[in-house]
N, C-alpha and C. Protein backbone atom coordinates (compact mmCIF):
# COMPACT_ATOMS: atom_id res chain seq x y z
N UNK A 1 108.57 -42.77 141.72
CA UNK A 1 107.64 -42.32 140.72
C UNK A 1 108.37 -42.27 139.39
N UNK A 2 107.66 -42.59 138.34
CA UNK A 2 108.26 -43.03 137.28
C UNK A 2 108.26 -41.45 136.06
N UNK A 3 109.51 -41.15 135.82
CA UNK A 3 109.17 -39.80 134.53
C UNK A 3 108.86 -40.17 133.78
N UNK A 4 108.01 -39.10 133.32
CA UNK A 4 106.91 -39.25 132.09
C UNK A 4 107.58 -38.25 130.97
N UNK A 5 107.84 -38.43 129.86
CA UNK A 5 108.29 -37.48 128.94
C UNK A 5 107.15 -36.54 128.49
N UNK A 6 107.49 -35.61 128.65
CA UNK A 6 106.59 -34.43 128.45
C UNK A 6 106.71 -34.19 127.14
N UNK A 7 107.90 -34.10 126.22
CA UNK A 7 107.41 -33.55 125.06
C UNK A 7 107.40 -34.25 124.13
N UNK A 8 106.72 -35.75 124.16
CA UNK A 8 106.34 -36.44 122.99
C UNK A 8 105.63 -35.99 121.76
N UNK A 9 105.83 -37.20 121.02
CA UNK A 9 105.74 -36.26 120.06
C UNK A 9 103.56 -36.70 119.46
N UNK A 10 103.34 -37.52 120.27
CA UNK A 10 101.97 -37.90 120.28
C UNK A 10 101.40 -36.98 121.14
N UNK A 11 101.77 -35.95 121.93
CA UNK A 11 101.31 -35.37 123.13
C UNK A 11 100.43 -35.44 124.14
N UNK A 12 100.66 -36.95 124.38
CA UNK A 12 100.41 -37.28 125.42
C UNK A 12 100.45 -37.47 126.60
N UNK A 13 101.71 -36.71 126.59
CA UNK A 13 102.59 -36.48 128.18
C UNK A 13 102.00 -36.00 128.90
N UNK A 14 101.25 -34.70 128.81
CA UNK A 14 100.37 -34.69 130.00
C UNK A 14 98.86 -35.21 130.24
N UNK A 15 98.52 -36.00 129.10
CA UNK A 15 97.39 -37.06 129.79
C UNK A 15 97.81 -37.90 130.62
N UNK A 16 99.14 -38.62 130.62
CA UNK A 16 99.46 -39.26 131.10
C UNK A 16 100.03 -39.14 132.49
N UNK A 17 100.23 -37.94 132.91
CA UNK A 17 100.34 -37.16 134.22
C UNK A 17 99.07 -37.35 134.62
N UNK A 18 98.18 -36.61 134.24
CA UNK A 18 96.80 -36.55 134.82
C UNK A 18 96.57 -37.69 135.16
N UNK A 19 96.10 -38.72 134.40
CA UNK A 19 95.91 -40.11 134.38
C UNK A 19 96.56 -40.56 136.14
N UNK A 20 97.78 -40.11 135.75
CA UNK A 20 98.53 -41.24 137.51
C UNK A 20 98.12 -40.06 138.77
N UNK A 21 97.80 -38.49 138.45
CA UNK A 21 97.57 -38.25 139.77
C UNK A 21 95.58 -38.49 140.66
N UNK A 22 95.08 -39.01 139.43
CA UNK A 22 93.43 -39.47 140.01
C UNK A 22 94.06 -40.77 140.86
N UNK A 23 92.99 -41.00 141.77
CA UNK A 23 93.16 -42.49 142.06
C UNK A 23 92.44 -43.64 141.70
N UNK A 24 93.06 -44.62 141.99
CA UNK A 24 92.69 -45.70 141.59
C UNK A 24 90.99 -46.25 141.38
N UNK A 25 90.62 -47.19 141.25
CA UNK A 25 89.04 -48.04 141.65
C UNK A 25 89.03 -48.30 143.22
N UNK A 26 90.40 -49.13 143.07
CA UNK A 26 90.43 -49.80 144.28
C UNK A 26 90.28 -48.61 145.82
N UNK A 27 91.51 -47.54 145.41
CA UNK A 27 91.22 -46.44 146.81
C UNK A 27 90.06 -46.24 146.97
N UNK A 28 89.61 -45.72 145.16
CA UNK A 28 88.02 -45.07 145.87
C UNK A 28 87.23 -46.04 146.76
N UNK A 29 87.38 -46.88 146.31
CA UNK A 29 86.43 -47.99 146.99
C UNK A 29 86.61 -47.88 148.48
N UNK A 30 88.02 -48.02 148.81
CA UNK A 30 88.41 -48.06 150.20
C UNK A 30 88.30 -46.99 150.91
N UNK A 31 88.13 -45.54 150.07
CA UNK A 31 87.98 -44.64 150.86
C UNK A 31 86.33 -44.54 151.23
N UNK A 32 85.32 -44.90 150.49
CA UNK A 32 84.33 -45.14 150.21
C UNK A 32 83.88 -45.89 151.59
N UNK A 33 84.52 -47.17 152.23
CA UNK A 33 84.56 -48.13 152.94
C UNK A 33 84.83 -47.46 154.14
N UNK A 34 85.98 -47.05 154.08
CA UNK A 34 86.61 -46.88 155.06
C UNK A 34 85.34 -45.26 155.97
N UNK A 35 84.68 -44.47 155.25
CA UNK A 35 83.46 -43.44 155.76
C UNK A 35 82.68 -44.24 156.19
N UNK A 36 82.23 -45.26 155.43
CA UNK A 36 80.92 -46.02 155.50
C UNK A 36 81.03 -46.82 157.51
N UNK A 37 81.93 -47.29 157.25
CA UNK A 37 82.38 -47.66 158.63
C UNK A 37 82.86 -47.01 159.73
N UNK A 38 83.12 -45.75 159.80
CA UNK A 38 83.26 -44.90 160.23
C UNK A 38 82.04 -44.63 160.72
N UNK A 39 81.05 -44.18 160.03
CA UNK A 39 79.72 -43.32 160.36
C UNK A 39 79.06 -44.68 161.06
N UNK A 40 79.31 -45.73 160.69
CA UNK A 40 78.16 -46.74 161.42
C UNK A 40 79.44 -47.00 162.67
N UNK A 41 80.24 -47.12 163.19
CA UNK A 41 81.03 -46.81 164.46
C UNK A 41 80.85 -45.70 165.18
N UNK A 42 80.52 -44.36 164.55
CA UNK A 42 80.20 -43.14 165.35
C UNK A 42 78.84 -43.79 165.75
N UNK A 43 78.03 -44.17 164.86
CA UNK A 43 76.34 -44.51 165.33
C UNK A 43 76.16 -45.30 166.45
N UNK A 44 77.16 -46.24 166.41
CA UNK A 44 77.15 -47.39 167.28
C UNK A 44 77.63 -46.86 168.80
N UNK A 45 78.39 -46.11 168.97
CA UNK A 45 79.23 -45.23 170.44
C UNK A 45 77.88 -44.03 170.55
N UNK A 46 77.22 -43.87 169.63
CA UNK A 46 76.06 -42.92 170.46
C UNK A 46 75.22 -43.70 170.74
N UNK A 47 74.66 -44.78 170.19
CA UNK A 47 73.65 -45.47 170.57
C UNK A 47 73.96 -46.39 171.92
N UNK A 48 75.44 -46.98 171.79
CA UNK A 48 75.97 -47.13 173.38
C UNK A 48 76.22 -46.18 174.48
N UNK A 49 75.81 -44.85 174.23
CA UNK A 49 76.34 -44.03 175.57
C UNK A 49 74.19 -42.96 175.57
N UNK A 50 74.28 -43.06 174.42
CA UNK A 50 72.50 -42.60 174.74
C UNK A 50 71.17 -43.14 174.83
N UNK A 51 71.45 -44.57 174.15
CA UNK A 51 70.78 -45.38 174.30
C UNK A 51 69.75 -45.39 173.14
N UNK A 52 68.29 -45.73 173.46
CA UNK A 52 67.15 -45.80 172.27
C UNK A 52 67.64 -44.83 171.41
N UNK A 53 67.89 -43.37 172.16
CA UNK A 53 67.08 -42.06 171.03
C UNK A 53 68.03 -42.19 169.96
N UNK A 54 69.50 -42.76 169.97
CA UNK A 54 70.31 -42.17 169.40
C UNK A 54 70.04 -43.17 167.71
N UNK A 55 69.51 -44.06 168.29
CA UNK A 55 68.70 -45.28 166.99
C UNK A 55 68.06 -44.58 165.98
N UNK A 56 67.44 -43.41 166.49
CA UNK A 56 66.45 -42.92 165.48
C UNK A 56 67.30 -42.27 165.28
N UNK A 57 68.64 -41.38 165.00
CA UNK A 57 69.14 -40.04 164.43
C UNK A 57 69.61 -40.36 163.25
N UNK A 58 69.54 -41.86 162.25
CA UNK A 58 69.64 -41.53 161.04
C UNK A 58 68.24 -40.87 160.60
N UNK A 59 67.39 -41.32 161.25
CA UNK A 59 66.10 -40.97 160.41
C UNK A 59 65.78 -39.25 160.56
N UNK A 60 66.09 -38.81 161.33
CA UNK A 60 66.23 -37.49 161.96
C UNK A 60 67.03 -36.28 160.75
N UNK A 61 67.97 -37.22 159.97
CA UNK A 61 68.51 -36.41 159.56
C UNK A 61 67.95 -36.90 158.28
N UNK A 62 67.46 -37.73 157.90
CA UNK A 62 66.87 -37.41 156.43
C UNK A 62 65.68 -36.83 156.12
N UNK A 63 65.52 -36.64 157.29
CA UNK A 63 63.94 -35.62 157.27
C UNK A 63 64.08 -34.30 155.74
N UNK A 64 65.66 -33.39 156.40
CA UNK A 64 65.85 -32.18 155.01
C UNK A 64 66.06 -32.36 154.18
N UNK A 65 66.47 -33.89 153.82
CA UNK A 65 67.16 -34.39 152.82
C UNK A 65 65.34 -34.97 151.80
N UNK A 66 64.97 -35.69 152.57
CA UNK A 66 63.81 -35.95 151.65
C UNK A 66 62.77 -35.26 151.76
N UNK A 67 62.86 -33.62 152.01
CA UNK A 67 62.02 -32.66 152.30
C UNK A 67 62.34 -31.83 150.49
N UNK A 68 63.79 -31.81 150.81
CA UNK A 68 64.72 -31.37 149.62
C UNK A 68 64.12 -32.04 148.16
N UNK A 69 64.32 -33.05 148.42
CA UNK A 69 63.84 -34.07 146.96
C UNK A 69 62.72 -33.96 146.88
N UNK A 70 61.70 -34.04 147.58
CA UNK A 70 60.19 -33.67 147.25
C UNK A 70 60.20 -32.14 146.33
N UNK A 71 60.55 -31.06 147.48
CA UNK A 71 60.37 -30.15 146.26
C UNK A 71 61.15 -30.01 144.98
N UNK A 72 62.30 -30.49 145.06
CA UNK A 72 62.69 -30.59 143.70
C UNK A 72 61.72 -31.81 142.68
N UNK A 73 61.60 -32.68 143.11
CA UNK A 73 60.44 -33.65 142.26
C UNK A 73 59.48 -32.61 141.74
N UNK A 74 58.49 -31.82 142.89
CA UNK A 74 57.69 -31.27 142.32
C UNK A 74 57.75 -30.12 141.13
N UNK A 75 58.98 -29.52 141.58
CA UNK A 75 59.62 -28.27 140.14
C UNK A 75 60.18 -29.07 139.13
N UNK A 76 60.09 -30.51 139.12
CA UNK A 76 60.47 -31.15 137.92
C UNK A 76 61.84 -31.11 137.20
């Protein structure tokens, strides 16, 4: 890891900390990826060990979720 001079005289030293401890585009992306595939592998091992029902449990769970958004739509 590379030192960063802290007491410049532009004081930018600690933007420039901040700056390197976020991550990248690319991680987010991959971490992003890497859930996304995850959750459709968990889906896939229930739907292989329960069969039909387990097909419908995305829809199951957006039931609160777009129960949620309705009433917020309606309070505007």
């Amino acid at each position: 890891m590379a030192s960063v001079d802290m007491h410049s005289a532009a004081g930018t030293g600690t933007n420039q900390t901040k700056a390197a401890e976020q991550p990248s585009d690319a991680q987010t992306v991959e971490n992003i990826l890497t859930v996304i595939f995850t959750v459709l592998a968990a889906w896939g091992v229930l739907i292989a060990y329960f069969g039909y029902p387990a097909f419908f449990l995305p829809v199951l769970f957006s039931v609160p979720v777009m129960f949620v958004t309705l009433i917020r739509i309606t309070f505007g």
